[in-house]
Protein backbone atom coordinates (compact mmCIF):
# COMPACT_ATOMS: atom_id res chain seq x y z
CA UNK A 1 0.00 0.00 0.00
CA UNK A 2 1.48 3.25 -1.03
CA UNK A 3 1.75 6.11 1.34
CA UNK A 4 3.99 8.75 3.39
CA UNK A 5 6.50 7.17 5.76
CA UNK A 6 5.22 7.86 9.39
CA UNK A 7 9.27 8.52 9.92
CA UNK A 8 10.96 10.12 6.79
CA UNK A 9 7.96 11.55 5.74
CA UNK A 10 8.95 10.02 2.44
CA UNK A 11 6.20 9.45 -0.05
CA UNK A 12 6.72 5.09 -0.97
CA UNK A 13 5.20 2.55 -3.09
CA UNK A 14 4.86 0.15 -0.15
CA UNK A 15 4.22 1.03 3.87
CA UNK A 16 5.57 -1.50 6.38
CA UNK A 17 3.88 -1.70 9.87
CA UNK A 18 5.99 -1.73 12.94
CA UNK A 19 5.76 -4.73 14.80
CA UNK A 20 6.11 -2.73 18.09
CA UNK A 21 4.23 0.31 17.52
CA UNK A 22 2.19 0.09 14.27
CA UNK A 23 3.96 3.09 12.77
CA UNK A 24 3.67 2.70 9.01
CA UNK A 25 7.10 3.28 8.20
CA UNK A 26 9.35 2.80 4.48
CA UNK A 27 11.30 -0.51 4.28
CA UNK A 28 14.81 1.68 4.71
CA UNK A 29 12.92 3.35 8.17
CA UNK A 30 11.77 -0.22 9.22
CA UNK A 31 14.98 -2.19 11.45
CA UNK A 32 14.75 -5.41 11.96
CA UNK A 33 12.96 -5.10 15.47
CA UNK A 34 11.24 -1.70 15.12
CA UNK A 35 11.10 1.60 13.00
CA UNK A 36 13.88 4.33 13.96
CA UNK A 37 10.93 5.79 16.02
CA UNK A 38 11.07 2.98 18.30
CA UNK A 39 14.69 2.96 18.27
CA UNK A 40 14.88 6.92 19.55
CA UNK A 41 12.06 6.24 22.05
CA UNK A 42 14.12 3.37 23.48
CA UNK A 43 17.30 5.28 23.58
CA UNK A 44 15.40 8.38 25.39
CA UNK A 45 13.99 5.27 27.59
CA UNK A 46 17.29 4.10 28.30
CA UNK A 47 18.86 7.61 29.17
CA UNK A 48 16.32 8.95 31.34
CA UNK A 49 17.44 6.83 33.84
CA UNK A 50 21.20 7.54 33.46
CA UNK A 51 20.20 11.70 34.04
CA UNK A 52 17.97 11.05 37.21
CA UNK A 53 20.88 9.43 38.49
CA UNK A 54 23.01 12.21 38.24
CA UNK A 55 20.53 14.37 38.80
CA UNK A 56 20.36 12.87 42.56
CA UNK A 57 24.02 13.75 42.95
């Protein structure tokens, strides 16, 4: 199904569908776990942490 990338905003022939949050993303956008919107969320998930910690300090 054609469409814009949810990511890129690039206009494709075919939309994939995240497997972790739905995001209809390009094949290039689409990793083999989760689009790179995922990937940023987990990374801002994973850092949060870190600065709290420091934070605290």
């Amino acid at each position: 199904m054609a469409g814009v990338c949810q990511h890129c905003g690039e206009v494709v022939r075919t939309l994939r569908e995240c497997p972790v949050c739905a995001a209809r993303v390009c094949a290039e956008c689409l990793q083999d776990y989760g689009c790179q919107i995922c990937h940023g969320r987990a990374t801002m998930a994973e850092a949060s942490p870190d600065e709290s910690e420091e934070e605290t300090f």
